[in-house]
Structure formats: C-alpha cells, structure tokens
PDB file of N, CA and C in Angstrom:
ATOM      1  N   UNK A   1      74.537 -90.123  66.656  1.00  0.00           N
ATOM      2  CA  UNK A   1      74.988 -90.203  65.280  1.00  0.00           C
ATOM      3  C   UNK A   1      74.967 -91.667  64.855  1.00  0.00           C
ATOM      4  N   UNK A   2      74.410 -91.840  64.185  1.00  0.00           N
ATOM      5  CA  UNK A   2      74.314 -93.236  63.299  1.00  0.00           C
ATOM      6  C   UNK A   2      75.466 -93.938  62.291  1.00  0.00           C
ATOM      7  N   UNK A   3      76.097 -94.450  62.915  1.00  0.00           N
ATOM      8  CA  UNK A   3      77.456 -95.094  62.006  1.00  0.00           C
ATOM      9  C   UNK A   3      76.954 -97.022  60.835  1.00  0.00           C
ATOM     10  N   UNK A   4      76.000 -97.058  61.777  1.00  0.00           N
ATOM     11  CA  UNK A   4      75.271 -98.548  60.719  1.00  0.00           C
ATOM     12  C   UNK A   4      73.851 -98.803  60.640  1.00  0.00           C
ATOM     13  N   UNK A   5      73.677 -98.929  59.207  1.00  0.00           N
ATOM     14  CA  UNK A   5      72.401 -98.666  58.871  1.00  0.00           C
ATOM     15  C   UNK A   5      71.922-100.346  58.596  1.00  0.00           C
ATOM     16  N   UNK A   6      71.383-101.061  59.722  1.00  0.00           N
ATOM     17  CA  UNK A   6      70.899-102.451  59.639  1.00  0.00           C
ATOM     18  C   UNK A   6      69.634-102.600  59.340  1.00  0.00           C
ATOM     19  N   UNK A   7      69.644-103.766  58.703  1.00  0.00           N
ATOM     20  CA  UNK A   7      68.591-104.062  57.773  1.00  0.00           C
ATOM     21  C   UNK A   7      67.784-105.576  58.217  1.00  0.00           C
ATOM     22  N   UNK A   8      66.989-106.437  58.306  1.00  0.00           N
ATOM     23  CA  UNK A   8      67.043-107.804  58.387  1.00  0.00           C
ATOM     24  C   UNK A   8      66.317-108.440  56.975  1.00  0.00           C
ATOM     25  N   UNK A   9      66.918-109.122  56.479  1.00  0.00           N
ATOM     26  CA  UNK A   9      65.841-109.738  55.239  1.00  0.00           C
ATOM     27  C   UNK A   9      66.211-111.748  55.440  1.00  0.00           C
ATOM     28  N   UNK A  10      65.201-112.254  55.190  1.00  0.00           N
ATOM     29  CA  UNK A  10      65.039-113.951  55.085  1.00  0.00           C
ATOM     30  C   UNK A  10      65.776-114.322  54.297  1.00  0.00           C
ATOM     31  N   UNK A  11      65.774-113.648  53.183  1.00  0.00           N
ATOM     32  CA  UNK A  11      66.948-113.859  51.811  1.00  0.00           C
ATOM     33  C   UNK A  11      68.274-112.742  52.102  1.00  0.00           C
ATOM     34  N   UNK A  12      68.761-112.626  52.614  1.00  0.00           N
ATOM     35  CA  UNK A  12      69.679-111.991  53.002  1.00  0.00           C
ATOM     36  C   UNK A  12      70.984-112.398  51.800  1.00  0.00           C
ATOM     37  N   UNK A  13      71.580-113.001  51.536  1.00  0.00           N
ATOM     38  CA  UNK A  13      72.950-113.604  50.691  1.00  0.00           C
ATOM     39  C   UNK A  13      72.074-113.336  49.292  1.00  0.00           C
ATOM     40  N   UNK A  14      70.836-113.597  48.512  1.00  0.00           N
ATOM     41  CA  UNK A  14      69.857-112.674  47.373  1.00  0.00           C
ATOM     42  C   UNK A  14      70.424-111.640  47.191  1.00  0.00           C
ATOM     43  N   UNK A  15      69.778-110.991  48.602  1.00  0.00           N
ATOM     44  CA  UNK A  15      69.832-109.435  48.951  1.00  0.00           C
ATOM     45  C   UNK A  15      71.423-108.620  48.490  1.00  0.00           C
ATOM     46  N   UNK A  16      72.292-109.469  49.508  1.00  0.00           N
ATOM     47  CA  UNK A  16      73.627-108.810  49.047  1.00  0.00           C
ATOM     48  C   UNK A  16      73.792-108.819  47.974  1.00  0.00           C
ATOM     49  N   UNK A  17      73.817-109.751  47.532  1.00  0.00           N
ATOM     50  CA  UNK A  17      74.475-110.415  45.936  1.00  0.00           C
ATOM     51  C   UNK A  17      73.674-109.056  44.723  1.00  0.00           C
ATOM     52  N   UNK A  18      72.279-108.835  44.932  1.00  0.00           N
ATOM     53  CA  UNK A  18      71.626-108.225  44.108  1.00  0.00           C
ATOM     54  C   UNK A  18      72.271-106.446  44.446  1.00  0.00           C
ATOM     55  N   UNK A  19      72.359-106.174  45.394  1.00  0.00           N
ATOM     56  CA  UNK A  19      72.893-104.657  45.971  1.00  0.00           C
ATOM     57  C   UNK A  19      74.227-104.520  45.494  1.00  0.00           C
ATOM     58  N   UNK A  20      75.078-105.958  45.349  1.00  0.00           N
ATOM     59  CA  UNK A  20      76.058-105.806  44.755  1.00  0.00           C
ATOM     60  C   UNK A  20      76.722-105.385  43.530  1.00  0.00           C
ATOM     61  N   UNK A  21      75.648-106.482  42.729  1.00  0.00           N
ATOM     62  CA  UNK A  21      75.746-106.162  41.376  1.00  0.00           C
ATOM     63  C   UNK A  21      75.228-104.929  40.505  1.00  0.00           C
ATOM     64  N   UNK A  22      74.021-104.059  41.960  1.00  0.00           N
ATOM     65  CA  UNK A  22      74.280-103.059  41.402  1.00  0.00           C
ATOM     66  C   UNK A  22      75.111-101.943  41.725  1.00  0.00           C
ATOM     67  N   UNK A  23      76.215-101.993  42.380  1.00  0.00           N
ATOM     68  CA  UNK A  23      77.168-101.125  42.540  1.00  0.00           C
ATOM     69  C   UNK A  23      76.912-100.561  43.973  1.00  0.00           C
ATOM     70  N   UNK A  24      76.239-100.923  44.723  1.00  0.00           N
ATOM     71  CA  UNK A  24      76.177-100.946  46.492  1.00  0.00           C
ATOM     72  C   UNK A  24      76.783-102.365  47.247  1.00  0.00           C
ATOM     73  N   UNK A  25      77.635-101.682  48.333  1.00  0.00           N
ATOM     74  CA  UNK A  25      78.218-102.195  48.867  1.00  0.00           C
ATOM     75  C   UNK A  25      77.830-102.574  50.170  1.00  0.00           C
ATOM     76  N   UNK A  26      77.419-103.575  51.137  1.00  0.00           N
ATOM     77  CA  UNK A  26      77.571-104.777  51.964  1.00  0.00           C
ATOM     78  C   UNK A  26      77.897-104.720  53.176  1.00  0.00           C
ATOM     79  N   UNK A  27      77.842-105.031  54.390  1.00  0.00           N
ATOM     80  CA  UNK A  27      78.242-105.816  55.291  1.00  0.00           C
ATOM     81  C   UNK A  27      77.831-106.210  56.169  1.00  0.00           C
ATOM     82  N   UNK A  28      78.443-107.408  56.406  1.00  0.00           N
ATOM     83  CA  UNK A  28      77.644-107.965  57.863  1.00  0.00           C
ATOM     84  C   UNK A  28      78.772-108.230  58.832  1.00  0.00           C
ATOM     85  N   UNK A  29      78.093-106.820  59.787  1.00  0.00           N
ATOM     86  CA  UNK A  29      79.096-106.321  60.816  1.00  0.00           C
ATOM     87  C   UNK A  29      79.156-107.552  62.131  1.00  0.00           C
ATOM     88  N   UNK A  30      78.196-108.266  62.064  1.00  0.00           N
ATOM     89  CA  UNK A  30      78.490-109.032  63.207  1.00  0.00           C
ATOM     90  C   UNK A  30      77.552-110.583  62.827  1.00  0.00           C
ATOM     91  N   UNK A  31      78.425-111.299  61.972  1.00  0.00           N
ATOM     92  CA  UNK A  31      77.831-112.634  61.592  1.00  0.00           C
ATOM     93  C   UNK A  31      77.887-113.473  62.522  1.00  0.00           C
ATOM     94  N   UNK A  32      78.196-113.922  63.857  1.00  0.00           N
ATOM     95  CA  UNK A  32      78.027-114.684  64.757  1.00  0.00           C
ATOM     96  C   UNK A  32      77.377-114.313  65.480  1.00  0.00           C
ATOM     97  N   UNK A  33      76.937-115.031  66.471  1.00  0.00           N
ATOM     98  CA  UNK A  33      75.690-114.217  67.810  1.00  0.00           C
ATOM     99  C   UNK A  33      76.973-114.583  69.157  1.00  0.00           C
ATOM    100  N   UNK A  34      76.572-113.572  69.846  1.00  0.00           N
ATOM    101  CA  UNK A  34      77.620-113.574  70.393  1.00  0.00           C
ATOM    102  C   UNK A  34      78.108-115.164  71.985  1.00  0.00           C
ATOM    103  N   UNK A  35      76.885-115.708  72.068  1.00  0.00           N
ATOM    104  CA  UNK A  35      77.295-117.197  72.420  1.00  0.00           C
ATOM    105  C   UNK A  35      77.362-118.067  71.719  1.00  0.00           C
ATOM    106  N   UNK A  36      77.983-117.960  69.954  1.00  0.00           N
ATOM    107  CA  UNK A  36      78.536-118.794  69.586  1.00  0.00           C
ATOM    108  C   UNK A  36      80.075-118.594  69.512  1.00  0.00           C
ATOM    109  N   UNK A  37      80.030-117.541  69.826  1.00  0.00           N
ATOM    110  CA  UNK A  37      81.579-117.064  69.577  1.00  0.00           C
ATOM    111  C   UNK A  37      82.632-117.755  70.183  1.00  0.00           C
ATOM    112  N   UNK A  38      84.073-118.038  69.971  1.00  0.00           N
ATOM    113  CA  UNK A  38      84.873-118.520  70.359  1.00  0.00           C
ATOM    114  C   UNK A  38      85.550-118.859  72.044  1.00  0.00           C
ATOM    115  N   UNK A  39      85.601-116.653  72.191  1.00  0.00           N
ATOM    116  CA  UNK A  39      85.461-116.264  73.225  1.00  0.00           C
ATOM    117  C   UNK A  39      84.231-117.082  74.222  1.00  0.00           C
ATOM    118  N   UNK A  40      83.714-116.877  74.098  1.00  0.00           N
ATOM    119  CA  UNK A  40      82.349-117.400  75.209  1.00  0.00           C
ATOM    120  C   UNK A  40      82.191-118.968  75.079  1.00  0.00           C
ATOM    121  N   UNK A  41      83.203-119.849  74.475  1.00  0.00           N
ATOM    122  CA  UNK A  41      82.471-121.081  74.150  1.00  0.00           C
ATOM    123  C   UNK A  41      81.888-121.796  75.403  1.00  0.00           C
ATOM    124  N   UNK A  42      83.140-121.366  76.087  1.00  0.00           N
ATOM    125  CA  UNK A  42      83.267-122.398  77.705  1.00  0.00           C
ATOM    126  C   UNK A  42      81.665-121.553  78.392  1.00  0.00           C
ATOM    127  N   UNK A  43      80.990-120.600  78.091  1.00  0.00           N
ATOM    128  CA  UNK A  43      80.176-119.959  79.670  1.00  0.00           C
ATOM    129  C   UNK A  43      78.838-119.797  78.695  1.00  0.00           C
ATOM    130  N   UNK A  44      79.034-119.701  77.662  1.00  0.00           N
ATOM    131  CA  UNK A  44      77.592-119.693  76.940  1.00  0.00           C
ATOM    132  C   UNK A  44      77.231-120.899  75.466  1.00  0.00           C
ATOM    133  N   UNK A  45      78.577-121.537  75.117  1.00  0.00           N
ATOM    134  CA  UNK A  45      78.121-122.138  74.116  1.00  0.00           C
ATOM    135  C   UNK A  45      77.025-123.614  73.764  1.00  0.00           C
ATOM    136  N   UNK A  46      76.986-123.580  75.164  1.00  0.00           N
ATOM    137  CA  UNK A  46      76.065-124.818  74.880  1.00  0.00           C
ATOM    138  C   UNK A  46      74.486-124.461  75.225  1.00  0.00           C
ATOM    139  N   UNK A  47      74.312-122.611  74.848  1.00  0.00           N
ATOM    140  CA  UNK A  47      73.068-122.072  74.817  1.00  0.00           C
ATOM    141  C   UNK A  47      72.364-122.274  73.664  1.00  0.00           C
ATOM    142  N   UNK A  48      71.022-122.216  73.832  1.00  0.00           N
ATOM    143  CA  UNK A  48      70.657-122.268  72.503  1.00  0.00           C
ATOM    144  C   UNK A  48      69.166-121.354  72.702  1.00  0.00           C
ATOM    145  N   UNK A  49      69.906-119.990  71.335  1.00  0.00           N
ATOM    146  CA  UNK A  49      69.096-118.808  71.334  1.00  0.00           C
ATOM    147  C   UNK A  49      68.395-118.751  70.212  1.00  0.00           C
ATOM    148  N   UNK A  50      67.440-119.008  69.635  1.00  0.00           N
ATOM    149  CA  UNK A  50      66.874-119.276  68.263  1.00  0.00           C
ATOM    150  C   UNK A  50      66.758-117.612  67.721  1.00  0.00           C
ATOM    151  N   UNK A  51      66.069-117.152  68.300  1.00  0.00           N
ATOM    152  CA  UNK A  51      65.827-115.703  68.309  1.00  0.00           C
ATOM    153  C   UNK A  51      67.139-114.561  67.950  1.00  0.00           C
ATOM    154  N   UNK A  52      68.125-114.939  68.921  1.00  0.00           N
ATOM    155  CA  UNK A  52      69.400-114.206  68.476  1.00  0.00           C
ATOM    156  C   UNK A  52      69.871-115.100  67.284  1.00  0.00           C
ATOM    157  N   UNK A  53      70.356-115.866  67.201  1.00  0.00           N
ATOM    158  CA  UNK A  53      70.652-116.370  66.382  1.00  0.00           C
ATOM    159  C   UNK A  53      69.717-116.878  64.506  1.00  0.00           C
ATOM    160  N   UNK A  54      68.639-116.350  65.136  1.00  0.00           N
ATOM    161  CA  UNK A  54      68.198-115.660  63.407  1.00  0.00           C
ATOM    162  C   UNK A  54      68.241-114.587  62.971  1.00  0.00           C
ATOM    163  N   UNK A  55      68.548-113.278  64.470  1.00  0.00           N
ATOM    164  CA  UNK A  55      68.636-112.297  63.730  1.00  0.00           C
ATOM    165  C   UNK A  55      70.154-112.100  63.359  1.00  0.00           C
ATOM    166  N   UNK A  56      71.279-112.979  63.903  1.00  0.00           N
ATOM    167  CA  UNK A  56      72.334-112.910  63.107  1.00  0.00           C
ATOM    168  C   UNK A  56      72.327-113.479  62.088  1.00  0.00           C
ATOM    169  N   UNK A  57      71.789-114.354  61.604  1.00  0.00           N
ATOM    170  CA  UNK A  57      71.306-114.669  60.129  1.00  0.00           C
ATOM    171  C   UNK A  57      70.796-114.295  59.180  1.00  0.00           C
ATOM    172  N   UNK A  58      70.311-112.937  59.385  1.00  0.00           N
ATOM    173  CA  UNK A  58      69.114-112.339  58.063  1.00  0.00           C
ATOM    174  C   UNK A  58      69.595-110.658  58.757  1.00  0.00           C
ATOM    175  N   UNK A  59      70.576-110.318  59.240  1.00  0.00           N
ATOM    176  CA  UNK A  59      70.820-108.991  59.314  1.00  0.00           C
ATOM    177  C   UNK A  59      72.167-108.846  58.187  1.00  0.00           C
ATOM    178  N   UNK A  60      72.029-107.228  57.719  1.00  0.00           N
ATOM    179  CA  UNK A  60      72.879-106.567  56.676  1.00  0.00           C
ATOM    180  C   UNK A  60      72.769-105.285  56.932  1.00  0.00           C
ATOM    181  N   UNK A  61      74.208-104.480  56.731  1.00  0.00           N
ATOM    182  CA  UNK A  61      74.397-103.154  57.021  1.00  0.00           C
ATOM    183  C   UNK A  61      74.441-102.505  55.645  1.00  0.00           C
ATOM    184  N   UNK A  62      73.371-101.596  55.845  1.00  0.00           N
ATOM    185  CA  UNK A  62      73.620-100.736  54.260  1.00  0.00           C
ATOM    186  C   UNK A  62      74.665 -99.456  54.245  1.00  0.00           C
ATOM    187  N   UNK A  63      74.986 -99.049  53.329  1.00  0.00           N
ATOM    188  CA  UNK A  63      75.938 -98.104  53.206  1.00  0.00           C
ATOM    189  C   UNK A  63      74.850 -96.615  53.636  1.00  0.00           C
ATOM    190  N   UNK A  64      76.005 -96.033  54.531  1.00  0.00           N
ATOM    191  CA  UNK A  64      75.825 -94.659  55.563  1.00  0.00           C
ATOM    192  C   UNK A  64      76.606 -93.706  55.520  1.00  0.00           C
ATOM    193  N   UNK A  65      76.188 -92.420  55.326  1.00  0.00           N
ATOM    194  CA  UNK A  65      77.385 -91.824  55.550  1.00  0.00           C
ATOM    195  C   UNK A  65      77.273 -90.165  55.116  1.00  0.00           C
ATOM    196  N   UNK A  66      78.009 -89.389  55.809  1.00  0.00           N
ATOM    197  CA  UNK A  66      77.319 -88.098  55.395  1.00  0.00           C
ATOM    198  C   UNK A  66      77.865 -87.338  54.356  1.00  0.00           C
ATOM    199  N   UNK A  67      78.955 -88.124  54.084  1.00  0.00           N
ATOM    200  CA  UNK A  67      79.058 -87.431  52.441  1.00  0.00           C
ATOM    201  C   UNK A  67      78.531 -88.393  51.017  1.00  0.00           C
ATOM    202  N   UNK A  68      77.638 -89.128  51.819  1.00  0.00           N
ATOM    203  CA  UNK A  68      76.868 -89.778  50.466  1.00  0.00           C
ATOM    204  C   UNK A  68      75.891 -88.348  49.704  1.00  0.00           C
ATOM    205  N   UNK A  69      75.767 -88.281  48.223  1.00  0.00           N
ATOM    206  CA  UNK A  69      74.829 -87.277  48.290  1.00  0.00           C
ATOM    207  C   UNK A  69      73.684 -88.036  48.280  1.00  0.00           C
ATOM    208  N   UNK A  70      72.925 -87.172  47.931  1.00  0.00           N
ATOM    209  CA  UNK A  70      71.158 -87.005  47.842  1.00  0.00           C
ATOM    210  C   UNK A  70      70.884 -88.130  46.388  1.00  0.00           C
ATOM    211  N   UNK A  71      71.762 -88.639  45.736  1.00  0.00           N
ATOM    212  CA  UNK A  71      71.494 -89.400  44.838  1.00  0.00           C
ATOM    213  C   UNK A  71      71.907 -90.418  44.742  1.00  0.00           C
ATOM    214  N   UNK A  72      73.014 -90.755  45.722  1.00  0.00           N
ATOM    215  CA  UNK A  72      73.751 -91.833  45.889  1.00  0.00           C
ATOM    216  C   UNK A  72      72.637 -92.407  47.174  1.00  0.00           C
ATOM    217  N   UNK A  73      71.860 -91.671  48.088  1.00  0.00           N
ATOM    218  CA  UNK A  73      70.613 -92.278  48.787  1.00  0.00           C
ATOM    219  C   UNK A  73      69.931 -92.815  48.064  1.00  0.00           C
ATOM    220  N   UNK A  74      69.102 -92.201  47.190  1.00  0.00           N
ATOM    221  CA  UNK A  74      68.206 -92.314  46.675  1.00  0.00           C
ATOM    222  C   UNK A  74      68.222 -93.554  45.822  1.00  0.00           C
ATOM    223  N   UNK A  75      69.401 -93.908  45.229  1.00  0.00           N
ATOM    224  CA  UNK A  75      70.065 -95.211  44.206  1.00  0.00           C
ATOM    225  C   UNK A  75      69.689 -96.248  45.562  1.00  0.00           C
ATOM    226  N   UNK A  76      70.228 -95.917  46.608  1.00  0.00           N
ATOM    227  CA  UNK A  76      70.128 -97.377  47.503  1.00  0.00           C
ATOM    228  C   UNK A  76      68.854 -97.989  47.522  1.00  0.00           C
ATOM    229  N   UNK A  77      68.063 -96.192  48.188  1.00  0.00           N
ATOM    230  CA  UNK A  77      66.246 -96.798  48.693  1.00  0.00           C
ATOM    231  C   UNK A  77      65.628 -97.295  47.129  1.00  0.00           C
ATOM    232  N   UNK A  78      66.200 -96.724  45.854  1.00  0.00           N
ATOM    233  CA  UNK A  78      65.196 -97.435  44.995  1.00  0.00           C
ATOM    234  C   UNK A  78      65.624 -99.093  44.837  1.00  0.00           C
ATOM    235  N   UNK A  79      66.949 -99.115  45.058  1.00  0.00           N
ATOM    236  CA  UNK A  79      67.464-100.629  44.634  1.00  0.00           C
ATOM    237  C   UNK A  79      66.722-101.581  46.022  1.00  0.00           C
ATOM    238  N   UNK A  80      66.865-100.867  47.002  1.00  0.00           N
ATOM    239  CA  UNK A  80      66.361-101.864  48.437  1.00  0.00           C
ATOM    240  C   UNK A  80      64.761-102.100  47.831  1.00  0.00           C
ATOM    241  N   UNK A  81      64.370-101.043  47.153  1.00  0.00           N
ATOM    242  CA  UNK A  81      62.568-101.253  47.165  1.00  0.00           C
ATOM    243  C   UNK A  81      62.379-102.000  46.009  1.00  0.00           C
ATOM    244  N   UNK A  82      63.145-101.718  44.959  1.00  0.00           N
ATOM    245  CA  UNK A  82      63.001-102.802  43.888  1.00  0.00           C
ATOM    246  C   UNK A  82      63.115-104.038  44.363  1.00  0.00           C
ATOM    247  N   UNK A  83      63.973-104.705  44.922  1.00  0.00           N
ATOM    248  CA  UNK A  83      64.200-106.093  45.354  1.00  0.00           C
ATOM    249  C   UNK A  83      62.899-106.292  46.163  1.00  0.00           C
TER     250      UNK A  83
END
C-alpha cells in the first residue's frame, strides 16, 4: 500500500509554491539526507554524498490517498503536467 507519492523536480520550491496556489497541498517528508542529520553528526557527518544529498533537494510528496476522488486525481496530474 502506498502511503507517499514522491516526486523529484530541479525547481522543486517553483513546484510547491505553484501546486500551492492552486489548492494542492505539499510535503517534504524528509528534507535532510540522513548523514547530515544531527543524530549521525559524530559517525557520518563529515561524509560527503552528492547524489543523496540532491535527491534530498529536489524531492516532494504529492497528495495520496484513497478517498481522494477521481477528480481530485485528475486536478493534481493536470496541474503536475501543466507546470
């Protein structure tokens, strides 16, 4: 079962901002990579992952869910394809 529907875009903060304003909602479930994190500073932070750390940069979770209807989909995929 699918609980997050991730996305990656280069313009990502565009992206939100534009999904926003049209009445879709956002998130970015995991904006740090996880050896920058606090937790890990001491055993991984002085890694350097270019790769993870762009795809925490240009990832976004679109709205999911099984009581979305069939038109409240359809509003997302046309707004994602318009942009």
């Amino acid at each position: 079962v699918w609980h997050l529907f991730v996305v990656r875009t280069a313009k990502r903060n565009d992206f939100q901002k534009y999904l926003q304003d049209h009445g879709i909602q956002t998130v970015i479930h995991y904006p740090i990579a996880p050896h920058k994190q606090v937790a890990y500073r001491d055993q991984l932070g002085h890694l350097s992952l270019p790769r993870t750390e762009r795809i925490h940069d240009t990832v976004l979770s679109l709205p999911i869910s099984p009581v979305m209807s069939k038109e409240q989909v359809d509003y997302v995929i046309d707004r994602v394809n318009i942009f």
